[in-house]
N, C-alpha and C. Protein backbone atom coordinates (compact mmCIF):
# COMPACT_ATOMS: atom_id res chain seq x y z
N UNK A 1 -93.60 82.01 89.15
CA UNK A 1 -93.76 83.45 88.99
C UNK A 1 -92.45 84.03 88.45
N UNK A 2 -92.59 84.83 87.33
CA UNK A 2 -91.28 85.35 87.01
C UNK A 2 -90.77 86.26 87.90
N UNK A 3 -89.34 86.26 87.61
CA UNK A 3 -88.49 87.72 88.60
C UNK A 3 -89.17 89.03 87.64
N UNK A 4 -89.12 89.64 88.95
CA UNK A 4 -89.16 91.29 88.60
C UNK A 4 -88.28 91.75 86.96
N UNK A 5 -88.87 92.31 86.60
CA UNK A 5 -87.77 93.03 85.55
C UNK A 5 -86.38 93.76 86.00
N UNK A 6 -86.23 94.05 87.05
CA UNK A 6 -84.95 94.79 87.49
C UNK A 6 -84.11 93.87 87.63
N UNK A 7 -84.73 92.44 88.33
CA UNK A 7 -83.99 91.01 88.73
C UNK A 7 -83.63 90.85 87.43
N UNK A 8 -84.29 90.62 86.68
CA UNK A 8 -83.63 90.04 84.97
C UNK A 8 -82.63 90.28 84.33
N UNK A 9 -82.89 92.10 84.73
CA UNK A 9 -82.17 92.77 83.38
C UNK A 9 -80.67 92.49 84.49
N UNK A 10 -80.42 92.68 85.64
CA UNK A 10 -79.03 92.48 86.49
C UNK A 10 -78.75 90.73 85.99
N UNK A 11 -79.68 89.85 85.80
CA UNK A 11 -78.81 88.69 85.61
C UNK A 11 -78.51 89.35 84.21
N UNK A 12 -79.46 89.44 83.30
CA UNK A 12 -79.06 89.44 81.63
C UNK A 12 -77.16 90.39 81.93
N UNK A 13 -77.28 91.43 82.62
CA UNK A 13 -75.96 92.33 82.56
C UNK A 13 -74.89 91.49 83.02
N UNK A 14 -75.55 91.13 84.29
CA UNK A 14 -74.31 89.70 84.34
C UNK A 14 -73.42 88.54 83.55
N UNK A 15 -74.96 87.95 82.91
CA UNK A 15 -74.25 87.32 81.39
C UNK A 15 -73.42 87.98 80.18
N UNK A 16 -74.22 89.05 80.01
CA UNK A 16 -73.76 89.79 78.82
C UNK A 16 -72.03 90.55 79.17
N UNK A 17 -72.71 90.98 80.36
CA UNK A 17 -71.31 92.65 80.50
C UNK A 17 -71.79 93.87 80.08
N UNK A 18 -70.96 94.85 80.60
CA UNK A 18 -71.37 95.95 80.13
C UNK A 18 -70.89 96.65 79.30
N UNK A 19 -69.73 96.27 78.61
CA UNK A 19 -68.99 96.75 77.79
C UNK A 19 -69.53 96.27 75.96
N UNK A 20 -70.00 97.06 75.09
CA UNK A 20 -70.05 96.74 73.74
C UNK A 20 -69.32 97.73 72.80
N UNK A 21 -69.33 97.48 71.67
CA UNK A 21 -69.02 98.13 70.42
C UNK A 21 -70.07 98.84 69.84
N UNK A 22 -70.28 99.77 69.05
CA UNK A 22 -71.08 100.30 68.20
C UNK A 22 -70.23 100.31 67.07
N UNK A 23 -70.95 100.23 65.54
CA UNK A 23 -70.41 100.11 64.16
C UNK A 23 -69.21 101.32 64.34
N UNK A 24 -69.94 102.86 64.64
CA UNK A 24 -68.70 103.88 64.66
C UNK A 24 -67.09 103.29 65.74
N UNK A 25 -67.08 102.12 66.39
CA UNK A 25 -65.72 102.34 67.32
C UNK A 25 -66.24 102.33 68.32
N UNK A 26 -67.19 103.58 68.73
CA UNK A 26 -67.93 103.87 70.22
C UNK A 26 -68.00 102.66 71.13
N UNK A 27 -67.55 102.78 72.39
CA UNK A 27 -68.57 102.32 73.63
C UNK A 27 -69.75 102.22 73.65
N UNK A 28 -70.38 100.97 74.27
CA UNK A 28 -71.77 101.39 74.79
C UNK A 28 -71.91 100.38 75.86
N UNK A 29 -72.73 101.03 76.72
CA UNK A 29 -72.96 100.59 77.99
C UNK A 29 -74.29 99.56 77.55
N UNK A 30 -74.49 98.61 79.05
CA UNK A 30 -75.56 97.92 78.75
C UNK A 30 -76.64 98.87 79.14
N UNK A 31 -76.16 99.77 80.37
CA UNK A 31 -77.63 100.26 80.31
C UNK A 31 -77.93 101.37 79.33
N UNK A 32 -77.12 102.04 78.61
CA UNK A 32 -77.81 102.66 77.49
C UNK A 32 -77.87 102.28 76.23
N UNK A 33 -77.62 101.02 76.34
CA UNK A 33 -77.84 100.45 75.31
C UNK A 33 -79.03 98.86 75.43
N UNK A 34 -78.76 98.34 75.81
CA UNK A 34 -79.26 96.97 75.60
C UNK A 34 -80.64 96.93 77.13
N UNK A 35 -80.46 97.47 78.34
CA UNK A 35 -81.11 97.82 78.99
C UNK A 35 -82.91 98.09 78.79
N UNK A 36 -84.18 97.77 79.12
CA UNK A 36 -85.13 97.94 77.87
C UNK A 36 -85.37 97.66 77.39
N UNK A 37 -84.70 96.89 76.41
CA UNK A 37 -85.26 96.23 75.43
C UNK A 37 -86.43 95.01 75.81
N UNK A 38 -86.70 94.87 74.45
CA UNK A 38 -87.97 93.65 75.04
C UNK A 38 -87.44 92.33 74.69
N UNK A 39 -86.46 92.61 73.56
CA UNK A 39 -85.71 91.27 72.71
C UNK A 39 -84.70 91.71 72.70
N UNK A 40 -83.80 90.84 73.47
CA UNK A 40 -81.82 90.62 73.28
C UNK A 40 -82.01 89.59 72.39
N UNK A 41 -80.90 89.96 70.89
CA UNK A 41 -80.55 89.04 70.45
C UNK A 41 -79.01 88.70 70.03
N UNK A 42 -78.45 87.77 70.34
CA UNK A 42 -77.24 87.00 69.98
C UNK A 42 -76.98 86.45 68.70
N UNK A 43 -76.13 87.00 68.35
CA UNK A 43 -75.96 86.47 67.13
C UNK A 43 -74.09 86.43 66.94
N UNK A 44 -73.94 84.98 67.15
CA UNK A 44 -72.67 84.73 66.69
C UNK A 44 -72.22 83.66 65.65
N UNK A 45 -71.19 84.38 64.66
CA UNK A 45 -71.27 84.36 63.34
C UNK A 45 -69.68 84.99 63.14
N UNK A 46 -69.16 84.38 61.62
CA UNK A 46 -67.81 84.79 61.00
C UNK A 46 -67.96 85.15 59.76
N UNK A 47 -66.91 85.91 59.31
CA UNK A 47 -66.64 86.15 57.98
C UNK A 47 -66.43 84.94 57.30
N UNK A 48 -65.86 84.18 57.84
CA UNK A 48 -65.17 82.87 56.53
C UNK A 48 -66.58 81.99 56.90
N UNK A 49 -67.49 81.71 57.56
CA UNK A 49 -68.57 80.80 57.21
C UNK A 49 -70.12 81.11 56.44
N UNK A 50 -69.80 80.42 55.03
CA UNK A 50 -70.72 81.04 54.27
C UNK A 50 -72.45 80.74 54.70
N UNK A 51 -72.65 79.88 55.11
CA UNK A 51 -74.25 80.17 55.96
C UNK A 51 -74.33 81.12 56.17
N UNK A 52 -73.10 81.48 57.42
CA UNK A 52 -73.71 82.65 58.58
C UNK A 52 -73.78 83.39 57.56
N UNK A 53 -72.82 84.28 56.47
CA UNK A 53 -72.77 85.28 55.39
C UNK A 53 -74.44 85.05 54.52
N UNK A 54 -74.40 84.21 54.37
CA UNK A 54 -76.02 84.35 53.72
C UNK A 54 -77.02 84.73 54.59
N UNK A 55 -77.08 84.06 55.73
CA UNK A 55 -77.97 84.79 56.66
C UNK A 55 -77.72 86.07 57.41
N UNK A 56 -77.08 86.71 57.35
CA UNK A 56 -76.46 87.81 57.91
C UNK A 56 -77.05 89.11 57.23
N UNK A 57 -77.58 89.17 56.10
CA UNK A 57 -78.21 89.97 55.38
C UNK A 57 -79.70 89.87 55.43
N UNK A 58 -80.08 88.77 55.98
CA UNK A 58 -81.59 88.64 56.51
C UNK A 58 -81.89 88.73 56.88
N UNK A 59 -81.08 88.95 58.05
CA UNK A 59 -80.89 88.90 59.93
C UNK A 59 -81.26 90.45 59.87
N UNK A 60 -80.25 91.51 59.10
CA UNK A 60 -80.06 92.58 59.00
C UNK A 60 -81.65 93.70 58.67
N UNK A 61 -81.98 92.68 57.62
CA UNK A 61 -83.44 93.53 56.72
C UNK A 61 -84.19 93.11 57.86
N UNK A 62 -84.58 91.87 58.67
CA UNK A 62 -85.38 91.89 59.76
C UNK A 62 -85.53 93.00 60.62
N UNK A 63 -84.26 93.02 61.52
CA UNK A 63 -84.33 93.88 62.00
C UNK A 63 -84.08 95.37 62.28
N UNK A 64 -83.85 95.71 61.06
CA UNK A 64 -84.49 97.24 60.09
C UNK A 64 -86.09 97.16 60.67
N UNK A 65 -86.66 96.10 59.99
CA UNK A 65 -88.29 96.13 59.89
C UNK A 65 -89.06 96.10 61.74
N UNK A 66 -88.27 95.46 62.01
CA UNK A 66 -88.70 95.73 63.84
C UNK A 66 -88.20 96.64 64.44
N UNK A 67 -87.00 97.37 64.01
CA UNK A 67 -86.82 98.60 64.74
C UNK A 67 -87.90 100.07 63.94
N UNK A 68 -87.47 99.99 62.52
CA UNK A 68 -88.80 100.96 62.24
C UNK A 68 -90.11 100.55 62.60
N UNK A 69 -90.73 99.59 63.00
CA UNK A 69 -92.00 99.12 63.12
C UNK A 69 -92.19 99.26 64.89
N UNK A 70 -90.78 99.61 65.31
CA UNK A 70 -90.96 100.72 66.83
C UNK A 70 -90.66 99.23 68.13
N UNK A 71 -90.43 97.79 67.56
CA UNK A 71 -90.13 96.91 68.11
C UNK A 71 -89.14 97.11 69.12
N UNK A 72 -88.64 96.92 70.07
CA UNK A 72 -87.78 97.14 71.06
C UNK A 72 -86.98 96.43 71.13
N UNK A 73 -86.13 96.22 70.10
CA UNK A 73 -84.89 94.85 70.17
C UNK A 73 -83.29 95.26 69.84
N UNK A 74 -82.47 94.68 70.52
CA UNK A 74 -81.32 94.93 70.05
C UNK A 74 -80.31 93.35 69.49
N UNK A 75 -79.58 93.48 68.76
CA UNK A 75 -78.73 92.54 68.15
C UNK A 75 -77.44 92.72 69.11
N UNK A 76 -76.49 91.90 69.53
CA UNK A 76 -75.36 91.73 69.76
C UNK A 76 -74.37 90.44 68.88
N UNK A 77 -73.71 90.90 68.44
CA UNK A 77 -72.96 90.47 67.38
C UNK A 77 -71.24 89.88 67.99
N UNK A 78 -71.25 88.15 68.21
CA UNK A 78 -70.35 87.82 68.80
C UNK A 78 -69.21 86.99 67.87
N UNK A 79 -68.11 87.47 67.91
CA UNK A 79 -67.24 87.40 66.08
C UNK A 79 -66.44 85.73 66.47
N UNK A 80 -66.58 84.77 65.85
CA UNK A 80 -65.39 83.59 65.76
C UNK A 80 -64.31 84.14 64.68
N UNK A 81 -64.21 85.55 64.57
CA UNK A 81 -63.35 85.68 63.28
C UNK A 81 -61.89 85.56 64.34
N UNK A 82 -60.94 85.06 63.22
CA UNK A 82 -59.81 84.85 63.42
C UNK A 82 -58.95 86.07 63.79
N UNK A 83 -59.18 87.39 63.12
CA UNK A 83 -58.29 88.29 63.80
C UNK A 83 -59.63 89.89 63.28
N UNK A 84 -59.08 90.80 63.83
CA UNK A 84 -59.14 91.99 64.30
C UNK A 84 -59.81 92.65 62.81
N UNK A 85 -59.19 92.55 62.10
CA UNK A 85 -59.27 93.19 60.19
C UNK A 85 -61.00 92.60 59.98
N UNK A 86 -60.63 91.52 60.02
CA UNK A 86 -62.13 90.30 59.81
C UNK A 86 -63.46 90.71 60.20
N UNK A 87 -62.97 90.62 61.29
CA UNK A 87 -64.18 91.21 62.39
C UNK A 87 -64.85 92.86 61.92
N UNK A 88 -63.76 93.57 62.32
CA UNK A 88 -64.10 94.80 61.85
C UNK A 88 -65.29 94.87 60.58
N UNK A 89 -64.49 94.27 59.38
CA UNK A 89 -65.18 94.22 58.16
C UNK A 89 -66.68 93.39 57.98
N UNK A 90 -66.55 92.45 59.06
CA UNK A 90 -67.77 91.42 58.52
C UNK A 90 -68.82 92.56 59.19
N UNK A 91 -68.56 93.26 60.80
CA UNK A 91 -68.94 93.64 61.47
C UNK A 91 -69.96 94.91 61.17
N UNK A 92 -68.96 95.58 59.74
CA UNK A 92 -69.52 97.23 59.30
C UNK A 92 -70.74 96.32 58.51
N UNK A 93 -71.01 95.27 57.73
CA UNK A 93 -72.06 94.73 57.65
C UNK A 93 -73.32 94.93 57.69
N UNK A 94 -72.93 94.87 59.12
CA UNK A 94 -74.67 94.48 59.92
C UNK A 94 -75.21 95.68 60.65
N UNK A 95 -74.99 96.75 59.97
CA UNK A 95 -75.80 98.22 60.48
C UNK A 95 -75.51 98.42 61.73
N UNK A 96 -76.55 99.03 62.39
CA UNK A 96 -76.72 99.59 63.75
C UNK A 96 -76.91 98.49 64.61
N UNK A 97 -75.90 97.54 64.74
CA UNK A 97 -75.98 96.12 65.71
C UNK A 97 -74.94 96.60 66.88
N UNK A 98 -75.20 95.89 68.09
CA UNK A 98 -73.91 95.98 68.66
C UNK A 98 -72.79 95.19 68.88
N UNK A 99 -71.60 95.10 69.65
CA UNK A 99 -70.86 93.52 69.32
C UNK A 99 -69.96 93.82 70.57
N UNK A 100 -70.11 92.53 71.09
CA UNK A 100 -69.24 92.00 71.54
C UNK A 100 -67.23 92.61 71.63
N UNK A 101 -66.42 93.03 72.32
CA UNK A 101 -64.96 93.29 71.79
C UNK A 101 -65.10 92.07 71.04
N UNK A 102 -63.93 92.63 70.03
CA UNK A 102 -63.17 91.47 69.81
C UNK A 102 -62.14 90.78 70.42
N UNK A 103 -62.65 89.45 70.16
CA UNK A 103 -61.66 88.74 71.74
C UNK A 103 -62.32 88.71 72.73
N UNK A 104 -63.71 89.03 72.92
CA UNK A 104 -64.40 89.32 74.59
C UNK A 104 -64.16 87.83 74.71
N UNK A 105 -64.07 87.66 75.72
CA UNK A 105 -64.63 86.45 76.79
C UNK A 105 -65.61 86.26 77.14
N UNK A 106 -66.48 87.13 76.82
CA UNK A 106 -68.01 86.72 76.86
C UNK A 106 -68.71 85.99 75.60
């Protein structure tokens, strides 16, 4: 039998944290942000690896099409980039995603 949804979403916050980025700089909390949803997705990825860069724009038009199509999902975006500049830049990218600090430990 699955756990309750309240049980879930406290482990998922546990794994995740509550601390994210938004593209503007902003904070965001898990629960007003990622909280709800029906699909968490992870996505970790760099500027210098050209796969991830090809897929990163696919990743992107997807989920355009599931958030206008009223889908309930959020992206979290976790950087192997080497420093701070990198990240930032690969990061303005990928639209309305959220991410990880840079440097999180998560």
């Amino acid at each position: 039998m699955a756990a309750p949804a309240s049980a879930q979403s406290n482990e998922l916050q546990t794994l995740l944290g509550d601390k994210f980025v938004k593209q503007n700089g902003d904070a965001a909390t898990f629960k007003d942000s990622v909280d709800g949803n029906d699909l968490i997705g992870l996505y970790f990825s760099a500027h210098w690896c050209p796969p991830c860069k090809a897929f990163t724009p696919k990743l992107k038009e997807c989920y355009e099409k599931w958030k206008s199509d009223g889908y309930k999902i959020e992206i979290i975006f976790g950087s192997s980039d080497k420093d701070e500049a990198s990240f930032k830049s690969y990061f303005a990218e990928m639209g309305s995603w959220l991410a990880f600090a840079f440097q999180d430990a998560k």
